[in-house]
N, C-alpha and C. Protein backbone atom coordinates (compact mmCIF):
# COMPACT_ATOMS: atom_id res chain seq x y z
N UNK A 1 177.99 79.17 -55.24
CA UNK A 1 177.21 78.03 -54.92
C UNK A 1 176.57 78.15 -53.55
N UNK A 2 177.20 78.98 -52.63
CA UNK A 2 176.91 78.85 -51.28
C UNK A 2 175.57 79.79 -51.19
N UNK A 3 175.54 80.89 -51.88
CA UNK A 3 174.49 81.62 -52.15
C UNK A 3 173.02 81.17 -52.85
N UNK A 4 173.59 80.60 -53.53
CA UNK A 4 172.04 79.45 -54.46
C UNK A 4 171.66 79.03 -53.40
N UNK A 5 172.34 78.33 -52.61
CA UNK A 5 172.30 77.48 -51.83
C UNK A 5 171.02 77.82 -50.40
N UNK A 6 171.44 78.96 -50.36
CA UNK A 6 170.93 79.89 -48.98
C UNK A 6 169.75 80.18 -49.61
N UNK A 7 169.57 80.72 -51.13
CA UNK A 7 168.58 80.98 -51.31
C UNK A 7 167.05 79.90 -51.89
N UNK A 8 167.42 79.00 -52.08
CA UNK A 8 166.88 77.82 -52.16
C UNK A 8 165.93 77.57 -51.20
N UNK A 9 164.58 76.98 -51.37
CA UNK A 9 163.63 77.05 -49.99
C UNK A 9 163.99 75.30 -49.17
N UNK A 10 164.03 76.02 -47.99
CA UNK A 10 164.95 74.94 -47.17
C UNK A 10 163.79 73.50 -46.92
N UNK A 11 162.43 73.86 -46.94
CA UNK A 11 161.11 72.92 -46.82
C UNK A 11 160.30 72.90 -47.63
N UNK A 12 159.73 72.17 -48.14
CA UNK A 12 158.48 71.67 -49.03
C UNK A 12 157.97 72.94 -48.86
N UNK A 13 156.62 73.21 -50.51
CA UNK A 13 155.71 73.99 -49.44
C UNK A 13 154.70 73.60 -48.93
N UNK A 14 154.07 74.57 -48.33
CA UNK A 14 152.92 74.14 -47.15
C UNK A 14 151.72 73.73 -47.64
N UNK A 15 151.01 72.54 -47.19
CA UNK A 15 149.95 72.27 -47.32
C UNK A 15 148.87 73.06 -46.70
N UNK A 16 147.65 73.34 -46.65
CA UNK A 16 146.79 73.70 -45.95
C UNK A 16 145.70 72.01 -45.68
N UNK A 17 145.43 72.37 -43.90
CA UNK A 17 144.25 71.17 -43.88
C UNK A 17 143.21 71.85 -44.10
N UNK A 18 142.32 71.55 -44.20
CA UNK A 18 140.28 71.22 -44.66
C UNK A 18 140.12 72.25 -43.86
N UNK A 19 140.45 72.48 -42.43
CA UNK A 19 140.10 73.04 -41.54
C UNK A 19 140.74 75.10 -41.76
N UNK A 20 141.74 74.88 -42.10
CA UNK A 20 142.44 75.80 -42.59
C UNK A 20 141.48 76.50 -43.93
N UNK A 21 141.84 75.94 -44.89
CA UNK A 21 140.85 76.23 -46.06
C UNK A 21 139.22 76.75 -46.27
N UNK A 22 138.47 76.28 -45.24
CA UNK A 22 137.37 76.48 -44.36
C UNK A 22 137.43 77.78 -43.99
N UNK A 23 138.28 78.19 -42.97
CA UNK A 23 138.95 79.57 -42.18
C UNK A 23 139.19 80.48 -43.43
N UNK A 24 139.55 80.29 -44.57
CA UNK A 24 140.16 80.98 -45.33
C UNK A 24 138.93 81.56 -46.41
N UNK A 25 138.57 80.87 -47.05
CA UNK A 25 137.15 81.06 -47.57
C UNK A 25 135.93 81.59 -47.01
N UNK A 26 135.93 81.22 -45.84
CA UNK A 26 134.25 81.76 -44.65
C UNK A 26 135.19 83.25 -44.67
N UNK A 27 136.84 83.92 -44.23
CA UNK A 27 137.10 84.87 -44.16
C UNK A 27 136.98 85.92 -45.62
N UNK A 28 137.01 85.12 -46.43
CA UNK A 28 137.19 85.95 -48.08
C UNK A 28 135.40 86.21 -47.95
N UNK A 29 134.78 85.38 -47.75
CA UNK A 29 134.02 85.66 -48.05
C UNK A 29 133.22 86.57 -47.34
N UNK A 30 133.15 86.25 -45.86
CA UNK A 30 132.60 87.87 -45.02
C UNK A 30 133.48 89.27 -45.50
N UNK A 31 134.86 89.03 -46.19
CA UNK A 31 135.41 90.19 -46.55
C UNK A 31 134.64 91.05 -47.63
N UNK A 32 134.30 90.27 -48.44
CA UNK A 32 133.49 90.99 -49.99
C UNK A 32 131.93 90.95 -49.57
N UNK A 33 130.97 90.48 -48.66
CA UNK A 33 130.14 90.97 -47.69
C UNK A 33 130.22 92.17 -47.57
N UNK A 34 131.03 92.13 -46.12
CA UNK A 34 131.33 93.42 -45.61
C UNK A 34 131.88 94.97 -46.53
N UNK A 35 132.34 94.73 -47.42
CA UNK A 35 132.71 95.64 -48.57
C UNK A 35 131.44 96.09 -48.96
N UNK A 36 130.96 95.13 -49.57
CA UNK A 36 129.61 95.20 -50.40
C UNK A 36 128.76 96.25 -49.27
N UNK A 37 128.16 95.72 -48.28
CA UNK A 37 127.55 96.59 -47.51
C UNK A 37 127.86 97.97 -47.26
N UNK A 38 129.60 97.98 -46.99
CA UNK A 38 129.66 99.63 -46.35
C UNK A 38 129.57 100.28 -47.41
N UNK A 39 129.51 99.63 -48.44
CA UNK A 39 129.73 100.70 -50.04
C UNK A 39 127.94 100.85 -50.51
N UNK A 40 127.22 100.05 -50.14
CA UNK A 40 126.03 100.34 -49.76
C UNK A 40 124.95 101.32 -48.98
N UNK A 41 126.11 101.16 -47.54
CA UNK A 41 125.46 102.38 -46.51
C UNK A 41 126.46 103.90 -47.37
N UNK A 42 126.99 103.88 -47.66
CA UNK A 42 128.04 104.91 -48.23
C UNK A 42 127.00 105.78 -49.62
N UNK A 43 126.43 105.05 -50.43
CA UNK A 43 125.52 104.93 -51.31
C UNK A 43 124.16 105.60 -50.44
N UNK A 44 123.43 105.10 -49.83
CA UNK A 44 122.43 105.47 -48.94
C UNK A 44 122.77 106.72 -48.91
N UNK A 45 123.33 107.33 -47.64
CA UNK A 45 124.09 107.95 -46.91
C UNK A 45 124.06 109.25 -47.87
N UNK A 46 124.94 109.31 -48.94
CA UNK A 46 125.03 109.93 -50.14
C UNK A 46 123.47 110.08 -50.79
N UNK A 47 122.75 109.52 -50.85
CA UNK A 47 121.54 109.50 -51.71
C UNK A 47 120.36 110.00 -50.79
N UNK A 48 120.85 110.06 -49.25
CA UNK A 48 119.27 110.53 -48.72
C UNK A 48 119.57 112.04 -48.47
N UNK A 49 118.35 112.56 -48.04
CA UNK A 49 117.97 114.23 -48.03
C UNK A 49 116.68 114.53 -48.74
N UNK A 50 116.69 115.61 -48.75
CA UNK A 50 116.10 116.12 -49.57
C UNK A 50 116.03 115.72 -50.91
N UNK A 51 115.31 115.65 -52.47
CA UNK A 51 115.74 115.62 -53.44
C UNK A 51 114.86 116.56 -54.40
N UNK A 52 115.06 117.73 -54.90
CA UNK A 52 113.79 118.75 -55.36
C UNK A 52 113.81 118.09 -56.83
N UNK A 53 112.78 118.26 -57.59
CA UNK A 53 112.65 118.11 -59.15
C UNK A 53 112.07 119.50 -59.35
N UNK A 54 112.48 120.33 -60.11
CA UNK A 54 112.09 121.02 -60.63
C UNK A 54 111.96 121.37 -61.80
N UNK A 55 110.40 122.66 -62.27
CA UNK A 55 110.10 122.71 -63.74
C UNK A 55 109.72 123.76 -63.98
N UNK A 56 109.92 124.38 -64.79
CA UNK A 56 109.43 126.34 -65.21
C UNK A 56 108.56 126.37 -66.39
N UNK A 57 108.05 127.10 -66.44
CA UNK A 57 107.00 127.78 -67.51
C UNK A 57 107.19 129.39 -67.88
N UNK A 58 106.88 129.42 -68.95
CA UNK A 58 106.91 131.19 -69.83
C UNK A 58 105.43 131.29 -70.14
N UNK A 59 105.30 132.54 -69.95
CA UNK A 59 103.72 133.31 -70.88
C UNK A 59 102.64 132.66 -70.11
N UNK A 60 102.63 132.63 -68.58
CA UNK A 60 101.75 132.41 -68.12
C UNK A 60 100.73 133.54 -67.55
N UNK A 61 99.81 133.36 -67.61
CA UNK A 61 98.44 134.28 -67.04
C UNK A 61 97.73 133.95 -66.21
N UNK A 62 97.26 134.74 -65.61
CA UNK A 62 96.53 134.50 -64.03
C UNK A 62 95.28 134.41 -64.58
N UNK A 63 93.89 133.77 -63.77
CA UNK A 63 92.80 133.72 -64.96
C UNK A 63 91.98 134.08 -63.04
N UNK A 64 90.94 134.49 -63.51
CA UNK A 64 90.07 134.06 -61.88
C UNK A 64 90.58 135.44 -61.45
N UNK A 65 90.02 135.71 -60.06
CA UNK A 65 90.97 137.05 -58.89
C UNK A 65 89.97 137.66 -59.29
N UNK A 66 89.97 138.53 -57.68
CA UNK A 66 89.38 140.20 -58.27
C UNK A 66 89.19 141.30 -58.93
N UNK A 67 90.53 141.30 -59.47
CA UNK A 67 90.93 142.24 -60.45
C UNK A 67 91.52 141.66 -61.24
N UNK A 68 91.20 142.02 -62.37
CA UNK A 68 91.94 141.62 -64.12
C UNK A 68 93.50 141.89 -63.80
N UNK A 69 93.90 141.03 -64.36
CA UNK A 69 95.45 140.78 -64.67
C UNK A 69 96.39 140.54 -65.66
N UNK A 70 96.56 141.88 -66.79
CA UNK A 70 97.06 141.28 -68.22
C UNK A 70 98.75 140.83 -68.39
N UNK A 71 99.18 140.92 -66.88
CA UNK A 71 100.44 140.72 -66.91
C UNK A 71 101.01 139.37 -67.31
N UNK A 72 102.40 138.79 -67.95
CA UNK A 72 102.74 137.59 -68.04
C UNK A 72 103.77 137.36 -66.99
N UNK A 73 103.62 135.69 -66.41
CA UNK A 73 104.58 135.70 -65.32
C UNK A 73 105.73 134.46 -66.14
N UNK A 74 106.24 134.05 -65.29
CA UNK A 74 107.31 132.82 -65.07
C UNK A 74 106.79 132.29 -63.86
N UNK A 75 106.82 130.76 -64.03
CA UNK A 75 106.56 129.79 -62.88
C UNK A 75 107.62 129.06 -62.55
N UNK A 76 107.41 128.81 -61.74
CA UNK A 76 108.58 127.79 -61.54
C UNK A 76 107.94 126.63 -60.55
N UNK A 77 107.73 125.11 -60.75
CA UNK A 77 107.20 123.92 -59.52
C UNK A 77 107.99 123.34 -59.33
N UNK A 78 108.04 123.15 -58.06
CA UNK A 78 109.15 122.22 -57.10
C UNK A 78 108.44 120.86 -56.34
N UNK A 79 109.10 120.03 -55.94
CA UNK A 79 108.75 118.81 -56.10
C UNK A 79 109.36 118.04 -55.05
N UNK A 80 109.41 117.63 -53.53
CA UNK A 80 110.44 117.66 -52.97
C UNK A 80 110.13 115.56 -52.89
N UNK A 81 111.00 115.18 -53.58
CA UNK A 81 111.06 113.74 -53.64
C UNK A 81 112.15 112.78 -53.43
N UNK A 82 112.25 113.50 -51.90
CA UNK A 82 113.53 112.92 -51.32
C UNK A 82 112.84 112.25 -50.25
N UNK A 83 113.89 112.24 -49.37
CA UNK A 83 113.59 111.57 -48.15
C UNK A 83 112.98 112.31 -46.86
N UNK A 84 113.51 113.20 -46.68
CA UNK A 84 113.37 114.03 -45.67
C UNK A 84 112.87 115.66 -46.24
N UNK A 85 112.56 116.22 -45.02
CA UNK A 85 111.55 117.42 -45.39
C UNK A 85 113.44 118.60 -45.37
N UNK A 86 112.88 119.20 -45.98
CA UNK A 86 113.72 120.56 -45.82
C UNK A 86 112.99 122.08 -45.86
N UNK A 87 113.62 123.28 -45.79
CA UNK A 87 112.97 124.68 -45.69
C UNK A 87 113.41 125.63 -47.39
N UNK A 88 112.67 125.70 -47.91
CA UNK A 88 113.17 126.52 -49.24
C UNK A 88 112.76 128.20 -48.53
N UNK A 89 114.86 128.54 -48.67
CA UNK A 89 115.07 129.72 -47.98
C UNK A 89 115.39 131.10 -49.43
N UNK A 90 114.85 130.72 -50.26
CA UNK A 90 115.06 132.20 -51.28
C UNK A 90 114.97 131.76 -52.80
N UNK A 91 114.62 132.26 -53.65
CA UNK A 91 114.43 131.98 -54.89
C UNK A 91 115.04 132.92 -55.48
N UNK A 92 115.76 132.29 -56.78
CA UNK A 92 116.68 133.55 -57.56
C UNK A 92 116.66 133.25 -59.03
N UNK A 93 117.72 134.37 -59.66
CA UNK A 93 117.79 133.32 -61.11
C UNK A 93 119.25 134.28 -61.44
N UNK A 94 119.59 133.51 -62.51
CA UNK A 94 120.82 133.75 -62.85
C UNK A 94 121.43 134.23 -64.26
N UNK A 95 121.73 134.61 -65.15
CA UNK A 95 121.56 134.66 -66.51
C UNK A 95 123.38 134.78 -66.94
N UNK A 96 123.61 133.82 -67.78
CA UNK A 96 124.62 133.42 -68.26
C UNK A 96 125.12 133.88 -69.53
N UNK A 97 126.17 134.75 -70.19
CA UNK A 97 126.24 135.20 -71.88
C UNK A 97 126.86 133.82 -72.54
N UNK A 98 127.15 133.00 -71.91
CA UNK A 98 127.77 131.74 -72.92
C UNK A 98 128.13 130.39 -72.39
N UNK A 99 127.64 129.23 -72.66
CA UNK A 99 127.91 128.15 -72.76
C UNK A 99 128.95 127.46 -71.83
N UNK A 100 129.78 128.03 -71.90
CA UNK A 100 130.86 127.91 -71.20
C UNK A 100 131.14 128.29 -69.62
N UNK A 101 130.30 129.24 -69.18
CA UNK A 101 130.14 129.94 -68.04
C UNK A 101 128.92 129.38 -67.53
N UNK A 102 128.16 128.86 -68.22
CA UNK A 102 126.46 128.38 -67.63
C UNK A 102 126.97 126.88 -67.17
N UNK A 103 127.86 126.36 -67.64
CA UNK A 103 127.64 124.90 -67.62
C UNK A 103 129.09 124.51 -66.67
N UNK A 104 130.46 124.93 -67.20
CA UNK A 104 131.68 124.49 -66.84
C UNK A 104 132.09 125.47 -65.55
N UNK A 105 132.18 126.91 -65.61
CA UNK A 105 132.89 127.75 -64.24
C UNK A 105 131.15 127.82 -63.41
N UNK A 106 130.24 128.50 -63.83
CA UNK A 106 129.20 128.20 -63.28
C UNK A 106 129.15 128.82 -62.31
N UNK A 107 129.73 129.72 -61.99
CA UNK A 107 129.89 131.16 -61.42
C UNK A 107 129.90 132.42 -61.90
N UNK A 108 130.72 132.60 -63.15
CA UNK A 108 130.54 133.85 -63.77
C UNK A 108 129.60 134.30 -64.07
N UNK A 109 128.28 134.69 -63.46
CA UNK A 109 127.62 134.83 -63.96
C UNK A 109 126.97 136.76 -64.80
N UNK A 110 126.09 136.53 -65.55
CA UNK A 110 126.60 137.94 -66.32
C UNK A 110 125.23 139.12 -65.28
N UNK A 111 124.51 138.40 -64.99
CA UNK A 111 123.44 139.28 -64.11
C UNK A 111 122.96 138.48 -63.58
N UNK A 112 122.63 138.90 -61.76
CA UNK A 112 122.07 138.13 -60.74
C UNK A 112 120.24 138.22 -59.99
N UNK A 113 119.88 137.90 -60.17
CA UNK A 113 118.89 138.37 -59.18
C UNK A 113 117.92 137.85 -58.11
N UNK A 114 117.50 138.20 -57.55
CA UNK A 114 116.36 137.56 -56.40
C UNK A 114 114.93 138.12 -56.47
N UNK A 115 114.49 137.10 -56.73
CA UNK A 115 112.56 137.32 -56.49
C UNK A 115 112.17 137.26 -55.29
N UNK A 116 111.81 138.57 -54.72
CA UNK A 116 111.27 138.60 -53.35
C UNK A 116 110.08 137.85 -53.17
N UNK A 117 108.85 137.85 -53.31
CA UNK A 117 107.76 137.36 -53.03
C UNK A 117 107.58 136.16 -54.17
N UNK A 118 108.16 134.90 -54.29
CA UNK A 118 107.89 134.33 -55.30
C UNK A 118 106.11 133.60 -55.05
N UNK A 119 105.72 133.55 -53.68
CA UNK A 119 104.36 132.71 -53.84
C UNK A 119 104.02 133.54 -52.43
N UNK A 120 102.56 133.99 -52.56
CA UNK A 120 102.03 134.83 -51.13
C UNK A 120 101.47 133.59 -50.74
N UNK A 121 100.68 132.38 -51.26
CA UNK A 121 100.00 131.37 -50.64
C UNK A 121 101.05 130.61 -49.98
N UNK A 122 102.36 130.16 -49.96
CA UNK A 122 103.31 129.29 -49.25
C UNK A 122 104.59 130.59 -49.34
N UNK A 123 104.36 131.78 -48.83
CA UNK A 123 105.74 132.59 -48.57
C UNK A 123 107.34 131.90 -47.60
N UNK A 124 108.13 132.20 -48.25
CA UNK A 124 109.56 132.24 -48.06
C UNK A 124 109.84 132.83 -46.64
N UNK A 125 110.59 131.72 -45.98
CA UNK A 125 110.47 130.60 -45.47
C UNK A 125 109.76 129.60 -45.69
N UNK A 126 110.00 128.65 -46.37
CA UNK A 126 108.98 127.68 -46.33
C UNK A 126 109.25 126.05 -46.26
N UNK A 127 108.49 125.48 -45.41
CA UNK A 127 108.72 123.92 -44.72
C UNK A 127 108.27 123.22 -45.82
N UNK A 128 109.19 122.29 -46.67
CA UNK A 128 109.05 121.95 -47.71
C UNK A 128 109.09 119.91 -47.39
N UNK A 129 108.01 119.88 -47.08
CA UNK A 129 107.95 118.59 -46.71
C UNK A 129 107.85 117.33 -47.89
N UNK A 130 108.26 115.87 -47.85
CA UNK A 130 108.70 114.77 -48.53
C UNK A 130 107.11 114.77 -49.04
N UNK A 131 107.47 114.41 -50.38
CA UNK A 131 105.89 114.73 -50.83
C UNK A 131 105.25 116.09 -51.73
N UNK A 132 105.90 117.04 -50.84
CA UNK A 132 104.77 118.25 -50.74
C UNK A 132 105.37 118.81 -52.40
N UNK A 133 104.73 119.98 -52.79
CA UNK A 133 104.71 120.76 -54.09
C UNK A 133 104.51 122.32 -53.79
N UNK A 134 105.88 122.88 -54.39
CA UNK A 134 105.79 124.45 -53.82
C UNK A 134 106.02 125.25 -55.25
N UNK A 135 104.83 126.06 -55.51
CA UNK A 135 105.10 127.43 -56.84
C UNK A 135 105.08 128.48 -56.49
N UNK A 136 106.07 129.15 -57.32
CA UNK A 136 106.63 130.26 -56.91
C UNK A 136 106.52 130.90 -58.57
N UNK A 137 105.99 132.08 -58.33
CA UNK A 137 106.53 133.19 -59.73
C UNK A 137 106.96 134.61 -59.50
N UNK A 138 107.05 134.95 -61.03
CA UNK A 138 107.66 136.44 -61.43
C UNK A 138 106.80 137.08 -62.56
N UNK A 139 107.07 138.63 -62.29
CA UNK A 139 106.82 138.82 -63.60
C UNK A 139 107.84 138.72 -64.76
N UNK A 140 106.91 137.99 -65.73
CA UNK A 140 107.70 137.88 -66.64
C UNK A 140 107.94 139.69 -68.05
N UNK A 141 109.38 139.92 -67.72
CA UNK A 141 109.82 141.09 -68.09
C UNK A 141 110.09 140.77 -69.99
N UNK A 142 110.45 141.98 -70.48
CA UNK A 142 110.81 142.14 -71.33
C UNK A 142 112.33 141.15 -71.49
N UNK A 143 113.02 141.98 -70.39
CA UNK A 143 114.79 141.48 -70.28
C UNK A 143 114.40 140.06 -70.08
N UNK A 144 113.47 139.52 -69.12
CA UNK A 144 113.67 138.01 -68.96
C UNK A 144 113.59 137.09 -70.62
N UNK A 145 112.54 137.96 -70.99
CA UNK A 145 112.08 136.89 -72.68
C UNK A 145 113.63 137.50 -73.70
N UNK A 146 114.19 138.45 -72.92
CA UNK A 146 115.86 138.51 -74.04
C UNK A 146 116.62 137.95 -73.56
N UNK A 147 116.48 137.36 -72.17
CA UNK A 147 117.84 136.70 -71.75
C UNK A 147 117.54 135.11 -71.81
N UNK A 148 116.46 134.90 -71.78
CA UNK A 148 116.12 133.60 -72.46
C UNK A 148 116.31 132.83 -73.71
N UNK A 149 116.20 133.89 -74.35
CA UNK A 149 116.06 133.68 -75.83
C UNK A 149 117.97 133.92 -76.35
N UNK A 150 118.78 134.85 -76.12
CA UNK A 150 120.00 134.94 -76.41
C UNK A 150 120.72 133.98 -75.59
N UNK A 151 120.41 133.92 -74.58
CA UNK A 151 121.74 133.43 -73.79
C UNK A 151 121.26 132.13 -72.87
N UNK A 152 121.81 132.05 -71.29
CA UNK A 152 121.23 130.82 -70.42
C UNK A 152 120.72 131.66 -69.35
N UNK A 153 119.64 131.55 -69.42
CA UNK A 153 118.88 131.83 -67.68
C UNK A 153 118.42 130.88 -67.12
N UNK A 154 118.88 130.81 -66.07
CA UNK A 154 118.23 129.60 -65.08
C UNK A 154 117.53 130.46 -63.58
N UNK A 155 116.45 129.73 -63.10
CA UNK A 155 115.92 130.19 -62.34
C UNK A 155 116.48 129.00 -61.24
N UNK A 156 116.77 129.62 -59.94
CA UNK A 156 117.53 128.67 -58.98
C UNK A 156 117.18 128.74 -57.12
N UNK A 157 116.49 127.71 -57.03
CA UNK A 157 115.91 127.52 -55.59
C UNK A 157 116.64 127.09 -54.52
N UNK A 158 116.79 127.79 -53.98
CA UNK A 158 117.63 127.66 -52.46
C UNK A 158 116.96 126.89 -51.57
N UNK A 159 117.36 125.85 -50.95
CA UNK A 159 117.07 125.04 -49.61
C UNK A 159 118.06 125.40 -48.36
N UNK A 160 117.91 125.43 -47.43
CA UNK A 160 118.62 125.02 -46.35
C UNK A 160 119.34 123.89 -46.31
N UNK A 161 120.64 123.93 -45.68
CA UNK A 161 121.75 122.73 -46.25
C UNK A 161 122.24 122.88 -47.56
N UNK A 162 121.77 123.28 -48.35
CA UNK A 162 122.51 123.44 -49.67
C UNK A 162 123.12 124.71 -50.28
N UNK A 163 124.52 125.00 -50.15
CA UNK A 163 124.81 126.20 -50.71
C UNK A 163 124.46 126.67 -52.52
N UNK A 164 124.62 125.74 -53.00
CA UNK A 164 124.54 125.47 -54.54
C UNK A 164 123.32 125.88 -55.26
N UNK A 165 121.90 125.78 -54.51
CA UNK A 165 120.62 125.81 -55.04
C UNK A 165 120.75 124.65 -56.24
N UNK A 166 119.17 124.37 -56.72
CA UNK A 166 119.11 123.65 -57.34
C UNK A 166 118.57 124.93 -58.78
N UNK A 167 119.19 124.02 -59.77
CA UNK A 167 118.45 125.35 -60.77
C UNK A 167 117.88 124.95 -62.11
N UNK A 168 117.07 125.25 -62.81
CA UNK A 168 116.36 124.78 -64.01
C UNK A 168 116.64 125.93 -64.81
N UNK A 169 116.81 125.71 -66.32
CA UNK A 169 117.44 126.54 -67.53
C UNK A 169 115.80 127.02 -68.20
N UNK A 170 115.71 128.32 -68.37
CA UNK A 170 114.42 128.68 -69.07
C UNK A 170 115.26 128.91 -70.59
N UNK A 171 114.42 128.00 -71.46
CA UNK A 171 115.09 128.04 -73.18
C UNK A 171 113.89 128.75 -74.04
N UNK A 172 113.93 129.14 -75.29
CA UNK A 172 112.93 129.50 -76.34
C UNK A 172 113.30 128.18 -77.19
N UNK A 173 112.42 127.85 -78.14
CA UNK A 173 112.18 127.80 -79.49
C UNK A 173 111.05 128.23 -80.01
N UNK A 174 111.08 128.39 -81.21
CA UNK A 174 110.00 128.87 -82.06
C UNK A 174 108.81 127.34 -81.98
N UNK A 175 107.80 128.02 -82.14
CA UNK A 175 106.27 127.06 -81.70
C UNK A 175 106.34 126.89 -83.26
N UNK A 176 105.21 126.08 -83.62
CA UNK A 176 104.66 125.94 -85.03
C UNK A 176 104.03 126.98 -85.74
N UNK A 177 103.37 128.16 -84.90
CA UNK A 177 102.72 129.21 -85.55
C UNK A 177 103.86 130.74 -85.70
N UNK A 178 104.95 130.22 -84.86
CA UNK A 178 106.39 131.39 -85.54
C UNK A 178 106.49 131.61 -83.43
N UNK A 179 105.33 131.60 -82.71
CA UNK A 179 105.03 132.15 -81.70
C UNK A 179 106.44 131.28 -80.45
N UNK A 180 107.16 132.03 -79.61
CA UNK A 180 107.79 131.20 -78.73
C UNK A 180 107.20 130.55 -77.59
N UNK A 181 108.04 129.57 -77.59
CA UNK A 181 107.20 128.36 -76.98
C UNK A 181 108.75 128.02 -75.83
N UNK A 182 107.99 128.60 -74.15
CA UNK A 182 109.24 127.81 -72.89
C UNK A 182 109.39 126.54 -73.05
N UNK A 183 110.81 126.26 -73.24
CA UNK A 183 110.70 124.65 -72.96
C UNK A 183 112.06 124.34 -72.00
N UNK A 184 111.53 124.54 -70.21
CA UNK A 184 112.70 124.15 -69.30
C UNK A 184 113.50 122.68 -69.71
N UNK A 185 114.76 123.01 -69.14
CA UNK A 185 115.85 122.21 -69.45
C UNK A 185 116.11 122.15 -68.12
N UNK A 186 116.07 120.86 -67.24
CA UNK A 186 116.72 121.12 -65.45
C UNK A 186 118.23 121.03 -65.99
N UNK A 187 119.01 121.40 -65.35
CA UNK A 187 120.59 121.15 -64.62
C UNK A 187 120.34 121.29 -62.82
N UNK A 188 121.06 120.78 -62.26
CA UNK A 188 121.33 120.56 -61.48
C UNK A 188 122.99 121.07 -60.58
């Protein structure tokens, strides 16, 4: 009994006055404010930089120039629609044997390479300002139209600040006349 006893609340409970309640509410409420905002600047913060869009093309031809050109290239346009300017420091591409390695480890990759001169009109180094639009190509090879067509090649643009590059997937399907037809896929 002596224990009930002790544990029993020895006073009413507490009222709150007007004034109290006031204090308590104006505080809840600058609390979920203040939340709201830093998860806001946090958001920002996270969302500004740079932001590239990029898009590729197959079976392209040079038309115009001094000299005839029956070669086919690969394009690739970049798009920088972020906030701030950045420097696109190297252009590459990557080619993947399966599904699993292109998309989930995303490292293994099965052959690497780098396009030295992707554009002589805006050459590498290049100040890639909010706004601006940068193309870059290759020749387009035999191996590129087999590694396209079997497996995942992605062509992948390097910025400054970003170790990762950003990269776009070059795919086939068959056109309507049997003829293949590029149709980029971005990943990111």
């Amino acid at each position: 009994m002596l224990i009930l006893a002790a544990l029993a609340p020895a006073t009413a409970p507490y009222n709150f006055t007007a004034n109290e309640l006031w204090t308590i509410s104006i505080a809840a409420y600058a609390a979920i404010i203040s939340t709201f905002l830093f998860g806001w600047d946090v958001y920002k913060w996270l969302s500004s930089g740079a932001k590239i869009d990029l898009s590729a093309s197959m079976d392209m031809k040079l038309l115009g120039g001094p000299y005839p050109d029956q070669r086919t290239y690969v394009t690739i346009t970049a798009v920088n629609v972020g906030d701030r300017p950045t420097t696109i420091v190297n252009l590459g591409a990557m080619y993947f044997d399966s599904w699993f390695r292109a998309y989930v480890i995303r490292r293994k990759h099965r052959q690497a390479f780098i396009i030295s001169t992707p554009s002589e009109a805006r050459p590498i180094p290049y100040r890639f300002e909010v706004g601006d639009q940068w193309i870059g190509m290759a020749i387009q090879s035999d191996d590129i139209v087999r590694m396209a067509k079997d497996g995942y090649l992605f062509l992948i643009l390097y910025v400054a600040g970003s170790g990762a590059g950003h990269r776009v997937r070059l795919k086939f399907q068959k056109g309507p006349a049997g003829k293949l037809v590029a149709e980029p896929d971005v990943a990111t």
